[in-house]
C-alpha atoms as a PDB file:
ATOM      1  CA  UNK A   1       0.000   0.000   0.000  1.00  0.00           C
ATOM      2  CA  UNK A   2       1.233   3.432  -0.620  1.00  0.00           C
ATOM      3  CA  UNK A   3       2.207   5.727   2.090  1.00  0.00           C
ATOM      4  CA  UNK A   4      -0.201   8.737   2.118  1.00  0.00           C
ATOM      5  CA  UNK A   5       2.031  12.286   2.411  1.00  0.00           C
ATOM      6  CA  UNK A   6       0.643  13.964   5.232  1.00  0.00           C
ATOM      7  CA  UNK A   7       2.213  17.416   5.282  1.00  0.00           C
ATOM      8  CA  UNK A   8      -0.763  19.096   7.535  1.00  0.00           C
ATOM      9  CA  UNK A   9       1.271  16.974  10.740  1.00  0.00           C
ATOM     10  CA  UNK A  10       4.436  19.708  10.454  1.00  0.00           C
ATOM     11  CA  UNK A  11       1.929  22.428  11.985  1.00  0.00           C
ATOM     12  CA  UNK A  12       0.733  19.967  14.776  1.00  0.00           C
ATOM     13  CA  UNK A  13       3.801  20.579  17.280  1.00  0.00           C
ATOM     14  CA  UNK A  14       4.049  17.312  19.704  1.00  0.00           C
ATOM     15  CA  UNK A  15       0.796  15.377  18.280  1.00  0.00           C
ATOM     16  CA  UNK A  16       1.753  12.456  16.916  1.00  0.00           C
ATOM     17  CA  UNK A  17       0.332  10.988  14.124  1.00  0.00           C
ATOM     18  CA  UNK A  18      -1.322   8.235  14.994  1.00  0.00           C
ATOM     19  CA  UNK A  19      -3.029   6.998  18.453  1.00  0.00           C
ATOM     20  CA  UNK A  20      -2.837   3.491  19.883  1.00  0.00           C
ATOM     21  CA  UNK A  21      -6.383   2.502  20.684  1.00  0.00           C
ATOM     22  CA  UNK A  22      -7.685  -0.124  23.399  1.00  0.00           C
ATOM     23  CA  UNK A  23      -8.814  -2.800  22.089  1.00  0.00           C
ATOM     24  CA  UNK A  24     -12.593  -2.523  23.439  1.00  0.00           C
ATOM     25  CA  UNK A  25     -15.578  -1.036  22.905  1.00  0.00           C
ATOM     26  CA  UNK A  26     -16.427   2.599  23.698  1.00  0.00           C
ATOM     27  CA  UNK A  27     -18.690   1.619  26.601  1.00  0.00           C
ATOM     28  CA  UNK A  28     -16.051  -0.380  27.985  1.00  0.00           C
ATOM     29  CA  UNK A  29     -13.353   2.113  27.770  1.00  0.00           C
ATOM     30  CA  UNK A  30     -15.670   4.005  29.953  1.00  0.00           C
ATOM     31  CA  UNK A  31     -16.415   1.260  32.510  1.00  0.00           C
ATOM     32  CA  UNK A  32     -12.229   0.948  32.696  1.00  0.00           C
ATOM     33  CA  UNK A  33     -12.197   4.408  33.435  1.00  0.00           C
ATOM     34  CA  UNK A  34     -15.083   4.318  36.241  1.00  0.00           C
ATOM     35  CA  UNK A  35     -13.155   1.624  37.854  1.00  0.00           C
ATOM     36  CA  UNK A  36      -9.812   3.459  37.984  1.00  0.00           C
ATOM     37  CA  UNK A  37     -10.797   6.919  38.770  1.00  0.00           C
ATOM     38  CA  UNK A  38     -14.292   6.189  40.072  1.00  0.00           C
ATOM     39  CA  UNK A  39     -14.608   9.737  42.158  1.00  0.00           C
ATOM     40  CA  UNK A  40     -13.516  11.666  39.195  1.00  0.00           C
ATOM     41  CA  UNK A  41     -15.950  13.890  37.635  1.00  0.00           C
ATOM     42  CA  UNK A  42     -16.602  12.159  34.328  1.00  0.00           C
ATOM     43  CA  UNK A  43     -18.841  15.829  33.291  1.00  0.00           C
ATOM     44  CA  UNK A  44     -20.434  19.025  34.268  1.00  0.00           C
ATOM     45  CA  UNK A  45     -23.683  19.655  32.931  1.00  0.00           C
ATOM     46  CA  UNK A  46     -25.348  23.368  33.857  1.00  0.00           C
ATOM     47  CA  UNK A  47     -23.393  23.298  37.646  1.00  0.00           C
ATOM     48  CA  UNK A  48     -24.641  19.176  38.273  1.00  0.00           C
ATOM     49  CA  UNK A  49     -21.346  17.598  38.112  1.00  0.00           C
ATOM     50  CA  UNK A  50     -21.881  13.506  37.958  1.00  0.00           C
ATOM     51  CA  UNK A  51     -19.004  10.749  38.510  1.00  0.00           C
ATOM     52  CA  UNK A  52     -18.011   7.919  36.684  1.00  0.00           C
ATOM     53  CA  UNK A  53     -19.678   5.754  38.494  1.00  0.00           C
ATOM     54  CA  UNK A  54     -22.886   7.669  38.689  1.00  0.00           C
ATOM     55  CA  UNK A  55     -22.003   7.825  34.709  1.00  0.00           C
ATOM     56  CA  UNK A  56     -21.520   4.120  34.532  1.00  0.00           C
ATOM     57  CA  UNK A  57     -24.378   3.602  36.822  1.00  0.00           C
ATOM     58  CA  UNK A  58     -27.108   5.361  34.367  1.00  0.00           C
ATOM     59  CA  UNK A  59     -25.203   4.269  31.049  1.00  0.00           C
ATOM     60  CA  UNK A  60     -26.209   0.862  32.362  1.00  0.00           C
ATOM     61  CA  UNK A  61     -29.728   1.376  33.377  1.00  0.00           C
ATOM     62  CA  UNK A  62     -30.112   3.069  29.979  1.00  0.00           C
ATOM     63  CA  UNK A  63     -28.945  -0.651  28.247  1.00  0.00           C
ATOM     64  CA  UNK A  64     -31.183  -2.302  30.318  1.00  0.00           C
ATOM     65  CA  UNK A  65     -34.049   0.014  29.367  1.00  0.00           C
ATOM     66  CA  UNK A  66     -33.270  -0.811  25.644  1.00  0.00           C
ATOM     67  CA  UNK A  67     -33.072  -4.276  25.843  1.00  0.00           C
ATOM     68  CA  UNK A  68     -36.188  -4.662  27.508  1.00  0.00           C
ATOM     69  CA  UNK A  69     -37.156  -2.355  24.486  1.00  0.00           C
ATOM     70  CA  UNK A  70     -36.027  -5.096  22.173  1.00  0.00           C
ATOM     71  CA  UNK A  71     -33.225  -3.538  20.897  1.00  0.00           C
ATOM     72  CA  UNK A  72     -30.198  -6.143  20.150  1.00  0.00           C
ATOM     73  CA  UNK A  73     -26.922  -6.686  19.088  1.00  0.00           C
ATOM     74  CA  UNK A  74     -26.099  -5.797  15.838  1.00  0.00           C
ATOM     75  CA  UNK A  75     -29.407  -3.424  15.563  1.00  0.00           C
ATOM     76  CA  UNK A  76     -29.107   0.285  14.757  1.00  0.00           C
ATOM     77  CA  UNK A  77     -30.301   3.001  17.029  1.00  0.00           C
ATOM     78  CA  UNK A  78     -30.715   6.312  16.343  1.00  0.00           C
ATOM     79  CA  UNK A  79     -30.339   8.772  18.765  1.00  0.00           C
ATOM     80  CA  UNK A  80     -31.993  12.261  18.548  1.00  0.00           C
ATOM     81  CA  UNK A  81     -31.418  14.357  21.703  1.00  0.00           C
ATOM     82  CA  UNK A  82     -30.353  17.613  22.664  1.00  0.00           C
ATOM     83  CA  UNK A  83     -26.602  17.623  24.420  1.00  0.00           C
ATOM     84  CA  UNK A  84     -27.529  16.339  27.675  1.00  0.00           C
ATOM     85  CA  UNK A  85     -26.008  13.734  30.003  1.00  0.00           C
ATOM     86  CA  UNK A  86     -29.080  11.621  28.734  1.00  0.00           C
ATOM     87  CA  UNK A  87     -27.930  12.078  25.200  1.00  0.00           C
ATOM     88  CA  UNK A  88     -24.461  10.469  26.517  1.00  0.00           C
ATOM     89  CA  UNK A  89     -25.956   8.004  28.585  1.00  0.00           C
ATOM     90  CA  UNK A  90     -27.628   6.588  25.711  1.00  0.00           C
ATOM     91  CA  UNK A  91     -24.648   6.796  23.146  1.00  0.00           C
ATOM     92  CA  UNK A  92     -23.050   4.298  25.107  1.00  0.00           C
ATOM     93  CA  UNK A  93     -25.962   2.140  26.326  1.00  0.00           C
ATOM     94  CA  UNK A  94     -26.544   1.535  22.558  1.00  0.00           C
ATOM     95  CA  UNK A  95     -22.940   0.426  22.653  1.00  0.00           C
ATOM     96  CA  UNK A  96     -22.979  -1.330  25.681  1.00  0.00           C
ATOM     97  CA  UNK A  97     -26.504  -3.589  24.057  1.00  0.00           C
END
């Protein structure tokens, strides 16, 4: 395969050019977190910070809530919110199903 010339990297200072991922899913990346840095604030929404495990807690009570829904592996989900902490919740629940 041929390299691809990627000249835009010069102006990038210390970022390098590619990332070593985990090799998880996105909702489990976030339970890894929870577990390490439980305490930590995982966002602030309007002055209501919430945890990671408070995060994990309602990611996973979301899941729940769409598999008793029906909703499957390998099913798509579509999710039209605002940008809430609900909106991130269910991002990852989908994940998590």
């Amino acid at each position: 395969m041929e390299e691809v010339k990627k000249p835009w990297f010069r102006f990038y200072g210390c970022v390098p050019e590619t990332l070593d991922y985990p090799d998880c899913t996105m909702a489990e990346a976030v339970e890894n977190v929870a577990k390490k840095y439980p305490d930590y604030i995982a966002y602030d929404f309007m002055g209501k910070k919430t945890t990671y495990a408070n995060a994990v807690k309602d990611i996973i009570a979301a899941a729940k809530a769409l598999k008793a829904l029906g909703v499957k592996e390998e099913d798509r989900v579509t999710i039209c919110m605002p940008n809430t902490p609900q909106t991130v919740s269910m991002f990852y629940a989908a994940n998590m199903v």
